[in-house]
N, C-alpha and C. Protein backbone atom coordinates (compact mmCIF):
# COMPACT_ATOMS: atom_id res chain seq x y z
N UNK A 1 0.85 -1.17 0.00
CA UNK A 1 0.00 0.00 0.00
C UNK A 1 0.90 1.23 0.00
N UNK A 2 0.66 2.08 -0.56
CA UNK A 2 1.37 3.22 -1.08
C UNK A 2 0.44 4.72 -0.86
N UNK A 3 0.83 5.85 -0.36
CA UNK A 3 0.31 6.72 -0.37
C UNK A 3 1.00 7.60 -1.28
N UNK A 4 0.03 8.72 -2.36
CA UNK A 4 0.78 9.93 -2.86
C UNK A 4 -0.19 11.09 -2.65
N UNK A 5 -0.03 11.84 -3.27
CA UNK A 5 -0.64 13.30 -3.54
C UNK A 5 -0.92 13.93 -4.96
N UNK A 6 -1.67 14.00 -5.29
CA UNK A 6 -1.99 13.95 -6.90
C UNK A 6 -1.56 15.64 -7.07
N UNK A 7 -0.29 15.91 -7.65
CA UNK A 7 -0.68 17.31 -8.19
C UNK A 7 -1.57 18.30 -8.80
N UNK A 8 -2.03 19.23 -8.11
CA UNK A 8 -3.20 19.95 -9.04
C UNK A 8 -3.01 20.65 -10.17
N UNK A 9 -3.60 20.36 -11.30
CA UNK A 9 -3.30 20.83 -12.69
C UNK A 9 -3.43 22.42 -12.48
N UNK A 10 -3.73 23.18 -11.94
CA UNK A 10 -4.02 24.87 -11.98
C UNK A 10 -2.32 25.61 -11.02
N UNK A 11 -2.14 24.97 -10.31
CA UNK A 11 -0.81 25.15 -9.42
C UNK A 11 0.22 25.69 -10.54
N UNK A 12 0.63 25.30 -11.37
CA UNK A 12 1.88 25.54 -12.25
C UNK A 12 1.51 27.31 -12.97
N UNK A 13 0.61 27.99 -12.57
CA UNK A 13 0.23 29.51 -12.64
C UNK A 13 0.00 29.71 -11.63
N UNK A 14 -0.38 29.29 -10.41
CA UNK A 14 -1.49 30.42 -9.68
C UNK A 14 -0.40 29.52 -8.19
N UNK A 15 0.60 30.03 -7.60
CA UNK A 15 1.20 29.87 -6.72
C UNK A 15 1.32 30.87 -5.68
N UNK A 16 1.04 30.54 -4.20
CA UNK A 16 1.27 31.40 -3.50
C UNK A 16 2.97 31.26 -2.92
N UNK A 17 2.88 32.21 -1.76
CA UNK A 17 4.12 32.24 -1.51
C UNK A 17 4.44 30.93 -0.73
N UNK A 18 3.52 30.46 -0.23
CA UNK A 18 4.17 29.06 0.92
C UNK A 18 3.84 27.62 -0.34
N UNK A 19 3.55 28.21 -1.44
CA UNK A 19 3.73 26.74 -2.54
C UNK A 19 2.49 25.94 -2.69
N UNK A 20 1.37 26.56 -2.27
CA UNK A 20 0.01 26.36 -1.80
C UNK A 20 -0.96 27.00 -3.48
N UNK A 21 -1.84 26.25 -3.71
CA UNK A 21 -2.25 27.02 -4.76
C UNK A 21 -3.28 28.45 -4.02
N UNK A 22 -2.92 29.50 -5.24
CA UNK A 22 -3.60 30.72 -4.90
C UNK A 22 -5.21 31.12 -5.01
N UNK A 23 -5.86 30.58 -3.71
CA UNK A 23 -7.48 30.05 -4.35
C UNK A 23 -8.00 31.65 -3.99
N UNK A 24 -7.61 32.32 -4.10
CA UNK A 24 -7.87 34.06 -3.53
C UNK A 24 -9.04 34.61 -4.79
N UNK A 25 -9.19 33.80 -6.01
CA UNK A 25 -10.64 34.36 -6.38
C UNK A 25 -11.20 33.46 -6.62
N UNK A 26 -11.67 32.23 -6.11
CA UNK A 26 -12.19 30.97 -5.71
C UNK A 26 -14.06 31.40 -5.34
N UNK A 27 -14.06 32.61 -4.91
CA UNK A 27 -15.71 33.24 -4.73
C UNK A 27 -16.13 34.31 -5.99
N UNK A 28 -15.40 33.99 -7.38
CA UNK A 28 -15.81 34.24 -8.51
C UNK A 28 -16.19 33.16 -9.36
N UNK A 29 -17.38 33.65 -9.70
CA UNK A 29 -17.67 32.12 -10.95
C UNK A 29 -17.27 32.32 -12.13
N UNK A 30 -17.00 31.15 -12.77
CA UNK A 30 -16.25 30.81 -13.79
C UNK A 30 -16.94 30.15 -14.76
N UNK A 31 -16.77 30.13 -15.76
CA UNK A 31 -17.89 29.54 -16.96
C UNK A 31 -16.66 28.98 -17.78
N UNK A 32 -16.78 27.30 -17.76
CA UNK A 32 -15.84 26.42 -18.50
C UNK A 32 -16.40 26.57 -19.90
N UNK A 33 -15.43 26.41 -20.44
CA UNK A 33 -16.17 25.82 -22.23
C UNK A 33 -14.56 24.63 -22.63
N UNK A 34 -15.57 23.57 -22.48
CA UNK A 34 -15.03 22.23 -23.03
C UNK A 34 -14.80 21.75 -24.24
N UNK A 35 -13.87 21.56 -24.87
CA UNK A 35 -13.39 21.24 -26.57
C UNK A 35 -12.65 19.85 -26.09
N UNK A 36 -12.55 18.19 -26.79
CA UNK A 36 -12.07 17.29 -26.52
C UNK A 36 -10.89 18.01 -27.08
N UNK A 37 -9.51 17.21 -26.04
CA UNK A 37 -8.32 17.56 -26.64
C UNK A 37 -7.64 16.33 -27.54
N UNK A 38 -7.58 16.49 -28.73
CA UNK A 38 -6.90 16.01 -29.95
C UNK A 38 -5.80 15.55 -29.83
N UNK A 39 -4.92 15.12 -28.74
CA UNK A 39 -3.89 14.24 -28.59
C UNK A 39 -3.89 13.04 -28.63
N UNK A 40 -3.11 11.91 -28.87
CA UNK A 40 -3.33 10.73 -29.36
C UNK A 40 -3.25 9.58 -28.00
N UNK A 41 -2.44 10.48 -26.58
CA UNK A 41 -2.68 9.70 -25.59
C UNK A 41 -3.80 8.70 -25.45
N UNK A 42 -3.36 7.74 -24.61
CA UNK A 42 -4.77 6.48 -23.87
C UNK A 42 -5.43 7.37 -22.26
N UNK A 43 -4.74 8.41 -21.90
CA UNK A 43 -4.96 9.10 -21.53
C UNK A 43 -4.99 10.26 -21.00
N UNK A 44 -5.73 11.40 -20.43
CA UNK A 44 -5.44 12.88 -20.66
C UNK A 44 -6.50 12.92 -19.67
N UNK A 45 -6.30 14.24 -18.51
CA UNK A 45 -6.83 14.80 -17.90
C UNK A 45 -7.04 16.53 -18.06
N UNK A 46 -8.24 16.79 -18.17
CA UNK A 46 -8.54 18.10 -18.46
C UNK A 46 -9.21 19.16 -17.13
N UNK A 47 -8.11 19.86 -16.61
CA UNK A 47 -8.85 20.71 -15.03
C UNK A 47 -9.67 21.88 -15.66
N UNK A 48 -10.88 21.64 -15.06
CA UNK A 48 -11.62 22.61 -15.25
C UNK A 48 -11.96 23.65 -14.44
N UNK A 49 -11.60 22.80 -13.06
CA UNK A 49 -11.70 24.29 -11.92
C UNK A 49 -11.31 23.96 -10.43
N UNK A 50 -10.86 24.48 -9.53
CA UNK A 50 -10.72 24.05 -8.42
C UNK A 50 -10.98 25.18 -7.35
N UNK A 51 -11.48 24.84 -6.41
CA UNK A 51 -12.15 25.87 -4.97
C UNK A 51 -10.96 25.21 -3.91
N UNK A 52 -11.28 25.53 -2.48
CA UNK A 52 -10.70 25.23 -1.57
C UNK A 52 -11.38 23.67 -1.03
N UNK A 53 -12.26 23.81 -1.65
CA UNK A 53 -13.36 22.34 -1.33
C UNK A 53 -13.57 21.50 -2.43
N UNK A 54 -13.13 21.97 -3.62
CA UNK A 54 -14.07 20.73 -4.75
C UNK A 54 -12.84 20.92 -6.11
N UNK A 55 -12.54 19.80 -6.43
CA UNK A 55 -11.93 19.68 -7.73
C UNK A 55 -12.59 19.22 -8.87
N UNK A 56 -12.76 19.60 -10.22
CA UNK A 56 -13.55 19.41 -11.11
C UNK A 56 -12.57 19.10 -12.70
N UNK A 57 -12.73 17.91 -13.01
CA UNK A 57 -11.81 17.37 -14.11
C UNK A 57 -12.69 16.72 -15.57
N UNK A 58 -11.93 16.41 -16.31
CA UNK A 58 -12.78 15.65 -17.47
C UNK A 58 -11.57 14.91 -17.85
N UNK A 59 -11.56 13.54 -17.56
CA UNK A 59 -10.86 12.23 -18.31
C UNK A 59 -11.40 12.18 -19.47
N UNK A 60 -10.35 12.00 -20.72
CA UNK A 60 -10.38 11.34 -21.91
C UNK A 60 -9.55 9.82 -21.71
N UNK A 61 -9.83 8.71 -22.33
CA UNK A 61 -9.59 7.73 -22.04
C UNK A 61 -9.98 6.84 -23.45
N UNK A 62 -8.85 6.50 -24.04
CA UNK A 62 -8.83 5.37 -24.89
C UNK A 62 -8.47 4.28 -24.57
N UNK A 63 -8.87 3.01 -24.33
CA UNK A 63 -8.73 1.88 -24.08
C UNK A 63 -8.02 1.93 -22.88
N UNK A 64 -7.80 2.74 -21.45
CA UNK A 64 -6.94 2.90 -20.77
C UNK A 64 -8.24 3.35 -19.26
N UNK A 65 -7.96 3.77 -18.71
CA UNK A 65 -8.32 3.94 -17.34
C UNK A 65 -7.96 4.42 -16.18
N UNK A 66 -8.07 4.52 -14.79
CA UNK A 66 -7.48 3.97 -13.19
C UNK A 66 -7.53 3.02 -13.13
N UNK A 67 -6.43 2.02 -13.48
CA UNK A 67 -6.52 0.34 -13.48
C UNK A 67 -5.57 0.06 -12.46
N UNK A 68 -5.21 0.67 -10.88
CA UNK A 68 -4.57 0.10 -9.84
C UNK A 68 -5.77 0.42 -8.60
N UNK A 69 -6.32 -0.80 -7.86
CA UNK A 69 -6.89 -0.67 -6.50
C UNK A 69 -6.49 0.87 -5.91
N UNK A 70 -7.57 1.42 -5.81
CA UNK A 70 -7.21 2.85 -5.10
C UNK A 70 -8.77 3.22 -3.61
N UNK A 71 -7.78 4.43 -3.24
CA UNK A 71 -9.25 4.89 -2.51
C UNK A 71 -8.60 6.04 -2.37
N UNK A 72 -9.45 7.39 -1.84
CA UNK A 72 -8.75 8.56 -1.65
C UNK A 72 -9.83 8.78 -0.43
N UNK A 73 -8.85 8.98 0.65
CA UNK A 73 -9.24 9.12 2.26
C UNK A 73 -9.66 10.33 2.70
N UNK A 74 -9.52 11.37 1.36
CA UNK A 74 -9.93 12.67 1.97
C UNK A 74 -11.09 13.77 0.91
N UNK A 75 -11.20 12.51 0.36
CA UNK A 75 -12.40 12.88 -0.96
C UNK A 75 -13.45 12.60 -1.16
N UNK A 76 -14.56 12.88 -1.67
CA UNK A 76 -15.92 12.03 -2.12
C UNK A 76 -15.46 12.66 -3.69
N UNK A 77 -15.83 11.40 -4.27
CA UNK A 77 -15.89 11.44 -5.66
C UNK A 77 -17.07 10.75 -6.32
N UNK A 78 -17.41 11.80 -7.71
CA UNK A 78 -19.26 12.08 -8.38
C UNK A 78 -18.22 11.56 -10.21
N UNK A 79 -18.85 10.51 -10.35
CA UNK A 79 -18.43 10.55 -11.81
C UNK A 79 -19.45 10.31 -12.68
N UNK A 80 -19.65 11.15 -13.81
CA UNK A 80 -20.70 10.95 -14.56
C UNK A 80 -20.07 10.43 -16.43
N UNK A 81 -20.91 9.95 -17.07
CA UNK A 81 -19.98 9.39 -18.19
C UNK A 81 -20.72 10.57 -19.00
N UNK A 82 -20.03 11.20 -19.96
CA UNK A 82 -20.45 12.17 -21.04
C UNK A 82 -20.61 11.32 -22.50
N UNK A 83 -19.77 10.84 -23.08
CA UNK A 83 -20.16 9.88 -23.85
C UNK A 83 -18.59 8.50 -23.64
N UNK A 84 -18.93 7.60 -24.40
CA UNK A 84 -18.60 6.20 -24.14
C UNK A 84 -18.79 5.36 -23.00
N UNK A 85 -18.36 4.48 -22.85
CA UNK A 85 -18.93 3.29 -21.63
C UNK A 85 -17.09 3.26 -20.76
N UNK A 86 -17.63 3.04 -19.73
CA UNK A 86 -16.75 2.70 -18.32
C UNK A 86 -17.54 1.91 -16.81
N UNK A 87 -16.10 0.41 -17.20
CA UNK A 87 -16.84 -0.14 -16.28
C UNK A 87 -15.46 0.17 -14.95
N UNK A 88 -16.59 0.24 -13.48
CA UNK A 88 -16.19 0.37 -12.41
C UNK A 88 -16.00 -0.97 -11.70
N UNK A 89 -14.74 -0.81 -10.72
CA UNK A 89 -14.61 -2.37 -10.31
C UNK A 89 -14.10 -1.86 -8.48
N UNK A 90 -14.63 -2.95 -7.58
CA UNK A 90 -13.60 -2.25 -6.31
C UNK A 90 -13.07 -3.61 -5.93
N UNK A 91 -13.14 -3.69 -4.57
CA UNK A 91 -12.37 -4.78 -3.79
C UNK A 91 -12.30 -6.36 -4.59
N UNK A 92 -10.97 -7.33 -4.77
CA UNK A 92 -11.31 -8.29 -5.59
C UNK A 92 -11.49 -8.16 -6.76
N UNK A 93 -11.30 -7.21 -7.09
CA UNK A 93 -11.94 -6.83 -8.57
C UNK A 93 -12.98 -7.02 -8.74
N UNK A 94 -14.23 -7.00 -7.78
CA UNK A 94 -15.58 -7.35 -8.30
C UNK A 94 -16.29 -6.26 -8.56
N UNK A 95 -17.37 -6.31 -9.74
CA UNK A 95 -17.59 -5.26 -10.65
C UNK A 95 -18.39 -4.76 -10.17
N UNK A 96 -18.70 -3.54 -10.11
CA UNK A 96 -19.26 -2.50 -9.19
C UNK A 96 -20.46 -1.90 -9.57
N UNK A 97 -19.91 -1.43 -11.51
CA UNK A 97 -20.94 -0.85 -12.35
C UNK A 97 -20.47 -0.67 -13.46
N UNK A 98 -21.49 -0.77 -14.19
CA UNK A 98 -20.95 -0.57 -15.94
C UNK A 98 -22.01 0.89 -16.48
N UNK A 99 -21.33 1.21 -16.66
CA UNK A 99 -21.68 3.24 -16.94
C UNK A 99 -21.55 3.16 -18.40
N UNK A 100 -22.91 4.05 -19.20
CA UNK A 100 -22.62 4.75 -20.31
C UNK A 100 -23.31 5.55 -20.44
N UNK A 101 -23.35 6.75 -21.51
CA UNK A 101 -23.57 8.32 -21.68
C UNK A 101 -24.93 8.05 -20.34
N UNK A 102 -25.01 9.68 -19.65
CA UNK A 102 -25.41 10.10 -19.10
C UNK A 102 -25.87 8.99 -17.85
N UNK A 103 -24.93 8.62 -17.09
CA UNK A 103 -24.96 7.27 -16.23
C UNK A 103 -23.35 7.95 -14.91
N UNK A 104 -23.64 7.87 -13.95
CA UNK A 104 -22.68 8.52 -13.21
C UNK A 104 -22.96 7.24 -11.64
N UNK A 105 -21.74 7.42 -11.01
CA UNK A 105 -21.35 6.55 -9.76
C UNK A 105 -20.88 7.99 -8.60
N UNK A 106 -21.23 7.30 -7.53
CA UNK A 106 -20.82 9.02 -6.38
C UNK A 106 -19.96 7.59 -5.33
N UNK A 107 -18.85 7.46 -5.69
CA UNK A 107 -17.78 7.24 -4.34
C UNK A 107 -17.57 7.56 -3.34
N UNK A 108 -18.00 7.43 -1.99
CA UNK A 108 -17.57 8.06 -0.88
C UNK A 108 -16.03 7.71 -0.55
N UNK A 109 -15.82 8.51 0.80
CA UNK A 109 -14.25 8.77 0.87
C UNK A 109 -13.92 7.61 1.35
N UNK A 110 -12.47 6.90 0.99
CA UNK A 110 -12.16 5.76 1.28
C UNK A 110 -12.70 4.50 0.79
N UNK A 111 -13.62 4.63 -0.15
CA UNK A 111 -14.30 3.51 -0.71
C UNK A 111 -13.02 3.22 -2.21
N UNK A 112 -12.44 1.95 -2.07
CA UNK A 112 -11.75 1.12 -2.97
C UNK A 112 -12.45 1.20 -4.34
N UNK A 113 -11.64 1.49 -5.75
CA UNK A 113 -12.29 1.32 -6.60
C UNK A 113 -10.97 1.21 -7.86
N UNK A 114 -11.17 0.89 -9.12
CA UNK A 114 -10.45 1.33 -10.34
C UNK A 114 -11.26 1.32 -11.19
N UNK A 115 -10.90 1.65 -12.35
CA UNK A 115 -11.84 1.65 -13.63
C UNK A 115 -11.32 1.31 -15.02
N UNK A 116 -11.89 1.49 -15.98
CA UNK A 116 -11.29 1.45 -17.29
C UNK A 116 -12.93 1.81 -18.39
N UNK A 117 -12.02 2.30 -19.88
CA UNK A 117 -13.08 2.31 -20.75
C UNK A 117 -13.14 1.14 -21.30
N UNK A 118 -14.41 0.75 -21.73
CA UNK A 118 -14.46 -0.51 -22.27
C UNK A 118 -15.33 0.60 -24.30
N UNK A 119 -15.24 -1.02 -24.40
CA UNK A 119 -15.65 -0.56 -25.97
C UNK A 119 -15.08 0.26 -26.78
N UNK A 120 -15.74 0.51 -28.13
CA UNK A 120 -14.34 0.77 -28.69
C UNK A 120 -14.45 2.65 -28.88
N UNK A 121 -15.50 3.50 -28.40
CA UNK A 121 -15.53 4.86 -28.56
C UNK A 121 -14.45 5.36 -27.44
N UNK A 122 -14.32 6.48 -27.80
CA UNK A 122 -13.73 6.75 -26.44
C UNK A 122 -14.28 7.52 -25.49
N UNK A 123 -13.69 7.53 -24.07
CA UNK A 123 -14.76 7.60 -23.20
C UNK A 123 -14.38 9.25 -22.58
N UNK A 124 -15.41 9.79 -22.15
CA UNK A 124 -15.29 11.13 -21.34
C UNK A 124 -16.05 11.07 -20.15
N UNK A 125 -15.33 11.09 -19.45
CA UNK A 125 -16.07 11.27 -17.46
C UNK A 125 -15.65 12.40 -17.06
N UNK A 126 -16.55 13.05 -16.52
CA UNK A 126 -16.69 14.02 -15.80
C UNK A 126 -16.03 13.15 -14.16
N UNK A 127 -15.61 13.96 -13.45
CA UNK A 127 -14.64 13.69 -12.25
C UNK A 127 -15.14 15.13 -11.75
N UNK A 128 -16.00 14.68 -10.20
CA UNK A 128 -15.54 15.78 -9.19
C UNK A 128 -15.29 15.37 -7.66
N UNK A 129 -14.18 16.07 -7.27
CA UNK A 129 -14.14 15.70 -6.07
C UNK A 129 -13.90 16.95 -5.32
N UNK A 130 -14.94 16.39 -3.99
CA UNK A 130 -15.32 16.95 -3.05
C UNK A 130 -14.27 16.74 -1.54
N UNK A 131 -13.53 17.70 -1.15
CA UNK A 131 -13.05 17.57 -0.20
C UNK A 131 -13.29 17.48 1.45
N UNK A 132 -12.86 16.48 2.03
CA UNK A 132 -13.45 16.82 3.33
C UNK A 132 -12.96 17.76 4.24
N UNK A 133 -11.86 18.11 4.26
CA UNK A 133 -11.26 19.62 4.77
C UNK A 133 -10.73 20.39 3.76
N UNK A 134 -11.10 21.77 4.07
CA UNK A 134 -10.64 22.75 3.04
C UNK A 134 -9.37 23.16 2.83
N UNK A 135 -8.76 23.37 2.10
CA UNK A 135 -7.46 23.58 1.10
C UNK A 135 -6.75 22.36 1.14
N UNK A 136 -7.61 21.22 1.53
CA UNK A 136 -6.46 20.05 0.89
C UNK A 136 -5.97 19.61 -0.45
N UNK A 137 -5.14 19.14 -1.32
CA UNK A 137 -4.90 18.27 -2.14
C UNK A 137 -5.12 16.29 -1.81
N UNK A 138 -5.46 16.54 -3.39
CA UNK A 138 -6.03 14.92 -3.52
C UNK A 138 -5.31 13.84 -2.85
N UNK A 139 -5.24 13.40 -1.86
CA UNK A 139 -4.28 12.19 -1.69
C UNK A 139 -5.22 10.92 -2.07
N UNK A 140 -4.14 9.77 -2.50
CA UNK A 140 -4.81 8.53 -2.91
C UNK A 140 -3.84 7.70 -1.83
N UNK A 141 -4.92 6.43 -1.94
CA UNK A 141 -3.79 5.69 -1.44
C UNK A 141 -3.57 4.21 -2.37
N UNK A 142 -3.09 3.77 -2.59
CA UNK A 142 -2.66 2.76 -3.88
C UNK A 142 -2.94 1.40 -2.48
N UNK A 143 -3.84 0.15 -3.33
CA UNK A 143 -4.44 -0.54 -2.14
C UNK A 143 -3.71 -2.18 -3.20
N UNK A 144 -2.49 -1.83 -4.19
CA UNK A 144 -2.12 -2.93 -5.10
C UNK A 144 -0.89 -2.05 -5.97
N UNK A 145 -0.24 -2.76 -6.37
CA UNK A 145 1.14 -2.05 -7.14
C UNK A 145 0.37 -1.15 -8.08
N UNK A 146 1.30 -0.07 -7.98
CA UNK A 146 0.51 1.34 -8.88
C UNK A 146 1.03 0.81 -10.53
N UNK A 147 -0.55 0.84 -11.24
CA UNK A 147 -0.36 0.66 -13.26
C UNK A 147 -0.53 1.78 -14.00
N UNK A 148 -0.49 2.85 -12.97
CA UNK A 148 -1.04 3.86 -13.39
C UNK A 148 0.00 4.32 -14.80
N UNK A 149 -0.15 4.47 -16.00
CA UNK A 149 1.14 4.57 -16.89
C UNK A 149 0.84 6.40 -17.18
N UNK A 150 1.30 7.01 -18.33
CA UNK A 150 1.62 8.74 -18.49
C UNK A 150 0.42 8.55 -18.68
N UNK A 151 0.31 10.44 -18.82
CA UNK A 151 -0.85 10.82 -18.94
C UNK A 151 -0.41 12.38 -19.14
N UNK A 152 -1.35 13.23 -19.54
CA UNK A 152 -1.70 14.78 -19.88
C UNK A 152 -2.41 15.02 -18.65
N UNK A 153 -1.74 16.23 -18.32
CA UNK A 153 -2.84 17.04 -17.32
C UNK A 153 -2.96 18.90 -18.22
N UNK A 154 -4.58 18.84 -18.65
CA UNK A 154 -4.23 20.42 -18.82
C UNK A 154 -5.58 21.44 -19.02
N UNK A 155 -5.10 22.11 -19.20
CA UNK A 155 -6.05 23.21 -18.54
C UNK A 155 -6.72 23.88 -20.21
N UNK A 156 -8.02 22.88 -20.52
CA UNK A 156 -8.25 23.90 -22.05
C UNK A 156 -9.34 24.52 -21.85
N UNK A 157 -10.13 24.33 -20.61
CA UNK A 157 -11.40 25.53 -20.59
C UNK A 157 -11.25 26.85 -20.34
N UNK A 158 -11.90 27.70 -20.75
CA UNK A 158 -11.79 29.29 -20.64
C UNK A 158 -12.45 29.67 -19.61
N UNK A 159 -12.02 30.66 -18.59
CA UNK A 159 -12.38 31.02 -17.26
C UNK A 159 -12.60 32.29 -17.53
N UNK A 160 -13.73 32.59 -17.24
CA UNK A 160 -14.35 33.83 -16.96
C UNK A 160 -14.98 34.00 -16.25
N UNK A 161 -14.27 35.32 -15.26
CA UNK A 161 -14.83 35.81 -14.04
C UNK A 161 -16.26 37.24 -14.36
């Protein structure tokens, strides 16, 4: 079992002085506009916004997934499928749920899970997670050797305050 800390995709601009991201206009709303990103990765993460309480992402995923036993001890996580199919699996690998367009799973914190896209479109999930204390970062904890292979993290929605 392995613990990390998932870096937040918005951090690499918006840094404070103690290395903390700068959530100082976090009580302005923001209006995403989503375009799939055209890279050829199996997978890519797209940040769409982050508060002191809630992280908000969009996985692209070709034949690829979270395919290592995980749980994150300080999160609730809401996943909804936008289009293609993803099946969910937790403890044992026993299958949890099989998701497609407009079909979503809500993880509570510490609940064991991995995933993958199945079939042959590719898949888009919406990812939000909800923190249980404010200004934390994501920690996971790896509950089986981490498969996690590369990936894209990036920022293509437009923010307007």
């Amino acid at each position: 079992m392995s613990i990390s800390q998932r870096p937040d995709a918005q951090e690499d601009e918006r840094i404070n002085g103690e290395g903390q991201p700068d959530l100082s206009r976090q009580h302005m709303a923001k209006v995403v506009r989503y375009e799939k990103p055209q890279k050829e990765r199996d997978r890519q993460i797209v940040s769409f916004a982050r508060t002191d309480s809630m992280m908000v992402f969009m996985q692209v995923l070709k034949h690829a997934g979270e395919e290592t036993l995980h749980k994150h001890p300080n999160t609730d996580s809401f996943w909804w499928v936008v289009r293609g199919k993803v099946a969910f699996f937790t403890t044992d690998h026993a299958p949890l749920a099989e998701l497609g367009p407009e079909e979503g799973v809500l993880l509570p914190r510490d609940y064991p899970y991995y995933f993958r896209a199945i079939g042959d479109e590719d898949l888009e999930i919406l990812q939000i997670e909800s923190f249980l204390r404010q200004g934390e970062r994501l920690q996971s904890v790896f509950l089986e050797e981490r498969k996690t292979g590369e990936y894209d993290v990036t920022q293509t929605g437009d923010y307007v305050a």
